[in-house]
N, C-alpha and C. Protein backbone atom coordinates (compact mmCIF):
# COMPACT_ATOMS: atom_id res chain seq x y z
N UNK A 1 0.84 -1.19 0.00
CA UNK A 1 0.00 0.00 0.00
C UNK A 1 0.88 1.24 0.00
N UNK A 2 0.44 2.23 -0.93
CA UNK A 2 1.22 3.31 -1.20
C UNK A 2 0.71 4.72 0.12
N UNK A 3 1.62 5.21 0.86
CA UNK A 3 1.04 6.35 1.35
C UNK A 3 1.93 7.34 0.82
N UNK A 4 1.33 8.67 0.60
CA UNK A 4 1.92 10.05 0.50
C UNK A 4 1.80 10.92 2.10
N UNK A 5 2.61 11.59 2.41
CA UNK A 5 2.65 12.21 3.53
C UNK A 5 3.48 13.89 3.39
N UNK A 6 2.45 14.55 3.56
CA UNK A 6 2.78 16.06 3.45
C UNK A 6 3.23 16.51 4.19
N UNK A 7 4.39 17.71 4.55
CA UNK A 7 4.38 18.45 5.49
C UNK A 7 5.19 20.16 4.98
N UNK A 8 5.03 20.59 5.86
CA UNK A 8 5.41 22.29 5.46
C UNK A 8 4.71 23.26 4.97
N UNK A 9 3.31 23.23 4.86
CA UNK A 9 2.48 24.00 5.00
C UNK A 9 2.18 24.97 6.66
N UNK A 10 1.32 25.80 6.17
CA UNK A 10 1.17 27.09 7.66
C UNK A 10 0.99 28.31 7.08
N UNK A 11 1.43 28.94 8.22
CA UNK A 11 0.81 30.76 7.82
C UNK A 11 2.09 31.39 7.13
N UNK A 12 1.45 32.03 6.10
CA UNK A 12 2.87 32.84 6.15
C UNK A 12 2.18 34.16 5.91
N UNK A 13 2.81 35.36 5.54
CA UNK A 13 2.01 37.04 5.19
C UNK A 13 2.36 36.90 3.33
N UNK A 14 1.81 37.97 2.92
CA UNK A 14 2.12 38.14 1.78
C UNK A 14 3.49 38.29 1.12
N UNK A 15 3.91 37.58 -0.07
CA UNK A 15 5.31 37.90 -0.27
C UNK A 15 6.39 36.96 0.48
N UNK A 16 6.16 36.17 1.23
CA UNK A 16 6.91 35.29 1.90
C UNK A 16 6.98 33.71 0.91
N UNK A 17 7.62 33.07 1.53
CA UNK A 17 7.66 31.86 1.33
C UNK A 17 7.57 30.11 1.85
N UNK A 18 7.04 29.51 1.06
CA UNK A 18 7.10 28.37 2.14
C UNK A 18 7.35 26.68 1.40
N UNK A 19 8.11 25.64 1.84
CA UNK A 19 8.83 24.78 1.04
C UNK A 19 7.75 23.30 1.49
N UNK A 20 7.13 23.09 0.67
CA UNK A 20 5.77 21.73 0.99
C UNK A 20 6.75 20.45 0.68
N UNK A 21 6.92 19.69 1.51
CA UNK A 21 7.09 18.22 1.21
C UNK A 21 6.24 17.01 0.98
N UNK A 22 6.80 15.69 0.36
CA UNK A 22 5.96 15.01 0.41
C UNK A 22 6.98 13.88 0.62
N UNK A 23 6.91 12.78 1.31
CA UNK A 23 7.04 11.42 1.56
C UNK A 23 6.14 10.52 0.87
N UNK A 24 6.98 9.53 0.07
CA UNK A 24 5.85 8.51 -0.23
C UNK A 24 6.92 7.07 0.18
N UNK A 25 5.88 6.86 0.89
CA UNK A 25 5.98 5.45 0.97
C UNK A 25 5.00 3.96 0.61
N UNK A 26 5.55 2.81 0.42
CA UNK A 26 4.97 1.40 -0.21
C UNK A 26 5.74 0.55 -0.70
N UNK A 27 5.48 0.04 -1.70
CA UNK A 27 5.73 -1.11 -2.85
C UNK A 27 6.29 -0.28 -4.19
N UNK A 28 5.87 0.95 -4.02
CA UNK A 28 6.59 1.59 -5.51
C UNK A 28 7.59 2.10 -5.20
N UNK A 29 8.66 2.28 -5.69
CA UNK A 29 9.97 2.67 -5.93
C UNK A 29 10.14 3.94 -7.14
N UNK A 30 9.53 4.27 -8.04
CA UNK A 30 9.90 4.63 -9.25
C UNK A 30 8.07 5.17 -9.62
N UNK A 31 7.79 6.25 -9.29
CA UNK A 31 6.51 7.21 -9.66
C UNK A 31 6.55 7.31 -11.31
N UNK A 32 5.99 7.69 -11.82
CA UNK A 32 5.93 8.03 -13.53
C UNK A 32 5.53 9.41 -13.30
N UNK A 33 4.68 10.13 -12.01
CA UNK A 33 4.95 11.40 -12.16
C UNK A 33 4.25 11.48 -10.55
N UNK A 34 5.33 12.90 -10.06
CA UNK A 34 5.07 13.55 -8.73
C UNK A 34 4.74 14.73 -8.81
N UNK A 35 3.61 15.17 -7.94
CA UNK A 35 3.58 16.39 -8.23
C UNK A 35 2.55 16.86 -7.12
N UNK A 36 2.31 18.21 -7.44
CA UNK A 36 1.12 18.93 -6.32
C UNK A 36 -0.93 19.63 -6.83
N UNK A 37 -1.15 18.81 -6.48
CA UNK A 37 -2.58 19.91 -6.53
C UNK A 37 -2.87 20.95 -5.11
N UNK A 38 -3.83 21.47 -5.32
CA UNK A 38 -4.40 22.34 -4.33
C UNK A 38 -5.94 22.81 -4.45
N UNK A 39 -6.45 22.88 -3.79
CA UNK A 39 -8.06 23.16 -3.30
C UNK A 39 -8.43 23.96 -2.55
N UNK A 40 -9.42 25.38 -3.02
CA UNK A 40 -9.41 26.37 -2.13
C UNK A 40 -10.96 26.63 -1.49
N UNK A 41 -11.35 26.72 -0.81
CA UNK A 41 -13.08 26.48 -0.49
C UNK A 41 -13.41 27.00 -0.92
N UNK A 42 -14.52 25.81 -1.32
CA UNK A 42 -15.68 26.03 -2.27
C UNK A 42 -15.25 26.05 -4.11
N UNK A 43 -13.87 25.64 -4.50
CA UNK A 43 -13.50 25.63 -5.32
C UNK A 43 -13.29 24.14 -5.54
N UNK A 44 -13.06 23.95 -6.89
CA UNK A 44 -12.49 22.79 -7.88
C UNK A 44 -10.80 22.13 -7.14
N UNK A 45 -10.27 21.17 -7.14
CA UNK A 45 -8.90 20.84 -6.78
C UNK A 45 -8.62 21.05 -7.87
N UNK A 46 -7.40 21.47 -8.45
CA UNK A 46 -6.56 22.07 -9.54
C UNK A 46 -5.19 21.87 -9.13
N UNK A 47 -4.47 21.35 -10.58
CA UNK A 47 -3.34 21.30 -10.73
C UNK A 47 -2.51 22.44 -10.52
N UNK A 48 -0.86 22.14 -9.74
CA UNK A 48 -0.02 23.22 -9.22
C UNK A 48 1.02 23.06 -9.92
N UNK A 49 1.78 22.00 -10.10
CA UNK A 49 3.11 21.57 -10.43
C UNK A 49 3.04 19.79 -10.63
N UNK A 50 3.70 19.51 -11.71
CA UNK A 50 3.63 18.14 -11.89
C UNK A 50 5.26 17.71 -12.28
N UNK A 51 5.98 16.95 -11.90
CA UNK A 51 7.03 16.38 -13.05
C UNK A 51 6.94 15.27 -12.83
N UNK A 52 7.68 15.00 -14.48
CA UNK A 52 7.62 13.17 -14.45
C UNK A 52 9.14 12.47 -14.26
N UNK A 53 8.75 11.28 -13.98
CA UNK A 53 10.33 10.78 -14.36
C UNK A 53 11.55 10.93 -14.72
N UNK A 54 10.93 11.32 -15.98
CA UNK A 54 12.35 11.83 -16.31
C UNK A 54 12.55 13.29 -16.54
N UNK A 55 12.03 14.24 -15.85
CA UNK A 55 12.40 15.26 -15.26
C UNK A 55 11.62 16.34 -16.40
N UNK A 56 10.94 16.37 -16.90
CA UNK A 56 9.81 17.15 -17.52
C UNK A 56 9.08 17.85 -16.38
N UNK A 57 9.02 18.68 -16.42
CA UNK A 57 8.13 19.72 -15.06
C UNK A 57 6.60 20.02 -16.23
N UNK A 58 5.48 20.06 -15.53
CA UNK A 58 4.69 21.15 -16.01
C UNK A 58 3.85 21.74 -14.82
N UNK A 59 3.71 23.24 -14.85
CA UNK A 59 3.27 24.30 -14.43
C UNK A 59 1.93 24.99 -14.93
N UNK A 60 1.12 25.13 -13.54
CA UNK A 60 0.03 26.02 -14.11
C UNK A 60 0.49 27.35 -14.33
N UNK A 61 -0.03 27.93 -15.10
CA UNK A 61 0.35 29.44 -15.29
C UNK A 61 0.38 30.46 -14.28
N UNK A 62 -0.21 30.32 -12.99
CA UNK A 62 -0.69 31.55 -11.97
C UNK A 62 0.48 31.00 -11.27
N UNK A 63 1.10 30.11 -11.15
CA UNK A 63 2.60 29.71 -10.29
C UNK A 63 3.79 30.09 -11.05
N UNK A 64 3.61 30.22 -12.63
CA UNK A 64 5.04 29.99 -13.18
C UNK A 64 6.34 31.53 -12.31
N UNK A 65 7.37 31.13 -12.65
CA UNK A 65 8.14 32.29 -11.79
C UNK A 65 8.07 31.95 -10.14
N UNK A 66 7.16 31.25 -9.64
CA UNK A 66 7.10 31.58 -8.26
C UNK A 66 7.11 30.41 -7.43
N UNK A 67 6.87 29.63 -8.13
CA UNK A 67 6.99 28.18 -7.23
C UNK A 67 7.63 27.26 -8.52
N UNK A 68 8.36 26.59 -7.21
CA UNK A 68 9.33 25.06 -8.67
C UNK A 68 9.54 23.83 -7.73
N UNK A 69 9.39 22.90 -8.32
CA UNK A 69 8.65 21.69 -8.28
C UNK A 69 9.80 21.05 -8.19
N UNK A 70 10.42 20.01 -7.32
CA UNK A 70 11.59 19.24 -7.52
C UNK A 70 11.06 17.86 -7.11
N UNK A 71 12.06 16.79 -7.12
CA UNK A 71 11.98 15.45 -6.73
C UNK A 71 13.05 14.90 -6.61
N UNK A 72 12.84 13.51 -5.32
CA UNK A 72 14.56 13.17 -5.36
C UNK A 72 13.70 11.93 -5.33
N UNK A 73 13.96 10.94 -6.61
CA UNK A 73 13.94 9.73 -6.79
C UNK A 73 14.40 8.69 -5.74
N UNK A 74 15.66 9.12 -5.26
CA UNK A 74 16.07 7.58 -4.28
C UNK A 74 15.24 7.63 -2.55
N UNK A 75 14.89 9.13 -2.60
CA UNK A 75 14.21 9.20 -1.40
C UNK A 75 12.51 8.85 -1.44
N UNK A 76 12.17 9.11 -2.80
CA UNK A 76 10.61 8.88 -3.00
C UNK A 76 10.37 10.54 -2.56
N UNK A 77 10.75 11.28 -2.68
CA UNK A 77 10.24 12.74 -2.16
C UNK A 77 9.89 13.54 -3.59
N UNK A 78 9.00 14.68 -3.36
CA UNK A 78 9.04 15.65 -3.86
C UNK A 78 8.67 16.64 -3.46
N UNK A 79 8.82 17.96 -3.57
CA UNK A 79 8.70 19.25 -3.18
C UNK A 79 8.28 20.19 -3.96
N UNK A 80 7.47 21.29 -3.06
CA UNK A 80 7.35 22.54 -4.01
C UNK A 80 7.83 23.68 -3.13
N UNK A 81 8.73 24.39 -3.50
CA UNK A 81 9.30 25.74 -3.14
C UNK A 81 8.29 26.63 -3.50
N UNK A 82 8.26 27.60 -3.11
CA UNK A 82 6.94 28.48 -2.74
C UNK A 82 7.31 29.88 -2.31
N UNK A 83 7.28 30.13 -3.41
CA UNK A 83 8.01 31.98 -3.21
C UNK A 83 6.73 33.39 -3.53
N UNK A 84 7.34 34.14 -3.12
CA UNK A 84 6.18 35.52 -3.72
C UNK A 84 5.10 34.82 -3.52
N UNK A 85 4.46 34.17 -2.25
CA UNK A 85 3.26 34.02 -2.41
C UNK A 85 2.10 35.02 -1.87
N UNK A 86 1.04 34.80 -2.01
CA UNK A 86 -0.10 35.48 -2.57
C UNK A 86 -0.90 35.15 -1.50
N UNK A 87 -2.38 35.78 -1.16
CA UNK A 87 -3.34 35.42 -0.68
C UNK A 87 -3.93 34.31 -1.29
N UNK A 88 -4.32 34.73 -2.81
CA UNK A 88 -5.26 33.80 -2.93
C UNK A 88 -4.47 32.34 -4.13
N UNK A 89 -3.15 32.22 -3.11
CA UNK A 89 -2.50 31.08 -3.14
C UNK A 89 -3.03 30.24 -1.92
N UNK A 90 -3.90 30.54 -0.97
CA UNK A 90 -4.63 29.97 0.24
C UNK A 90 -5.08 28.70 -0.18
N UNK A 91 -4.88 27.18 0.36
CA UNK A 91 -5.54 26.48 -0.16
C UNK A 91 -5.56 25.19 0.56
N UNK A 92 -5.84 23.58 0.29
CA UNK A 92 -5.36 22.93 1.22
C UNK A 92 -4.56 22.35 -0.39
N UNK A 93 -2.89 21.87 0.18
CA UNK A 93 -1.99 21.81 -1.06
C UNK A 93 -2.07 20.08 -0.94
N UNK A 94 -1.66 19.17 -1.92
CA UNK A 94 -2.19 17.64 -1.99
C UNK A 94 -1.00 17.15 -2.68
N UNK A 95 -0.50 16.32 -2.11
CA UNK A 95 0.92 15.35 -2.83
C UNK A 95 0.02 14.76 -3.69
N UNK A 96 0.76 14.59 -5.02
CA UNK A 96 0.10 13.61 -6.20
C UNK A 96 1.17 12.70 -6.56
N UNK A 97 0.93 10.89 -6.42
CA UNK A 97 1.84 10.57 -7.44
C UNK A 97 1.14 9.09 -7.81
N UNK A 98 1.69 9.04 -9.19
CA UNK A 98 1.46 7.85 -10.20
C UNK A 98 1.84 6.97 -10.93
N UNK A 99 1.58 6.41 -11.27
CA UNK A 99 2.51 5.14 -11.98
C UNK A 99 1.59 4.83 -13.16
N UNK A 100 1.60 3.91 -14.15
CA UNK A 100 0.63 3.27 -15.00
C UNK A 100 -0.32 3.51 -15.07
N UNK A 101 -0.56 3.14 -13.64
CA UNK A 101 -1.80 1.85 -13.40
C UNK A 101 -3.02 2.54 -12.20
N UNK A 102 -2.18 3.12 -11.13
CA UNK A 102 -2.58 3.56 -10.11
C UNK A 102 -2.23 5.07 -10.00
N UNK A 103 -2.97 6.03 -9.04
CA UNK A 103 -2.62 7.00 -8.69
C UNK A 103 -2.96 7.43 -7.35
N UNK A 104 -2.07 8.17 -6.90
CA UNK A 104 -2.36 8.29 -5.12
C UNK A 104 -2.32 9.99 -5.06
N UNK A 105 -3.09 9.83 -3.30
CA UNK A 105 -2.92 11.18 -3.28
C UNK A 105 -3.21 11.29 -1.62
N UNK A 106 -2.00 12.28 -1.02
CA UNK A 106 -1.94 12.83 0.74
C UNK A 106 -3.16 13.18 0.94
N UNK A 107 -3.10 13.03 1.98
CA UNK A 107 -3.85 14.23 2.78
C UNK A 107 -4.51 15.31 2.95
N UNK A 108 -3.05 15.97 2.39
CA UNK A 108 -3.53 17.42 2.37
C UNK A 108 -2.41 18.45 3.29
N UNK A 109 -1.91 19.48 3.09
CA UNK A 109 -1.41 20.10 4.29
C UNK A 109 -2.20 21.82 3.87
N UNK A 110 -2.27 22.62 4.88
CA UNK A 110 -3.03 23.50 4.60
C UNK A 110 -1.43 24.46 4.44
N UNK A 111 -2.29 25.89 3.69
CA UNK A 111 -1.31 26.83 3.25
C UNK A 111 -2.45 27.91 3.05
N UNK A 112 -1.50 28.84 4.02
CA UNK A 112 -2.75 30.28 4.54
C UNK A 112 -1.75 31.23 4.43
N UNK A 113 -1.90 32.25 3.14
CA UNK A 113 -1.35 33.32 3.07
C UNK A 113 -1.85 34.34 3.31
N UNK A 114 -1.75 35.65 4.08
CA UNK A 114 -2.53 36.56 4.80
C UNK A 114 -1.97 37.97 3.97
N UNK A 115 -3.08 38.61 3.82
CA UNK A 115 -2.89 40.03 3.45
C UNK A 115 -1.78 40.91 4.26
C-alpha cells in the first residue's frame, strides 16, 4: 500500500515563502509522475506543479516564476518551493503521485497566506 505524507504548510504574510514536502511510501519505488494539486473552499482541486520521471516539469500558469517543483527519486520525495506568495494562493496543497496503473494522493497540508 502506497502512502503520501505532506508536510510544510502554515501561515505565512504576503510575499513570503514556504517549502511543501511530500514522503511517499509502499511497494513503488519509481513514480511516472510527482507532483502537487491544491483546493481552495468552495473551489475545484486544480493542478499546481507536476514532473515526471524523467524530469519534464509542467506548471500552471498563476505559479510559473514563483513556485518550482523538484523530486529526489532515491528518497521517493518531492517538493514545491513556494516563493512571492499570494493570498489567494490559500488552499489545502495535496501530494500527487502515479505510476501506469494507479494513482495516489496525501492528505492534504493546509497553506494560509494573509494580506
Amino acid at each position: 500500500q502506497v502512502q503520501l505524507v505532506e508536510s510544510g504548510g502554515g501561515l505565512v504574510e504576503a510575499g513570503g515563502s514556504l517549502r511543501l514536502s511530500c514522503a511517499a511510501s509502499g511497494r513503488i519505488s519509481n513514480f511516472n509522475v510527482m507532483g502537487w494539486y491544491r483546493q481552495a473552499p468552495g473551489k475545484q482541486r486544480e493542478l499546481v506543479a507536476v514532473k515526471n520521471y524523467g524530469g519534464r516539469t509542467n506548471y500552471v500558469d498563476f505559479v510559473k516564476g514563483r513556485f518550482t517543483i523538484s523530486r529526489d527519486d532515491a528518497k521517493n520525495m518531492v517538493y514545491l518551493q513556494m516563493n512571492s506568495l499570494k493570498p489567494e494562493d490559500t488552499a489545502v496543497y495535496y501530494c500527487y503521485a502515479a505510476t501506469l496503473s494507479s494513482a495516489y494522493w496525501g492528505q492534504g497540508t493546509q497553506v494560509t497566506v494573509s494580506s
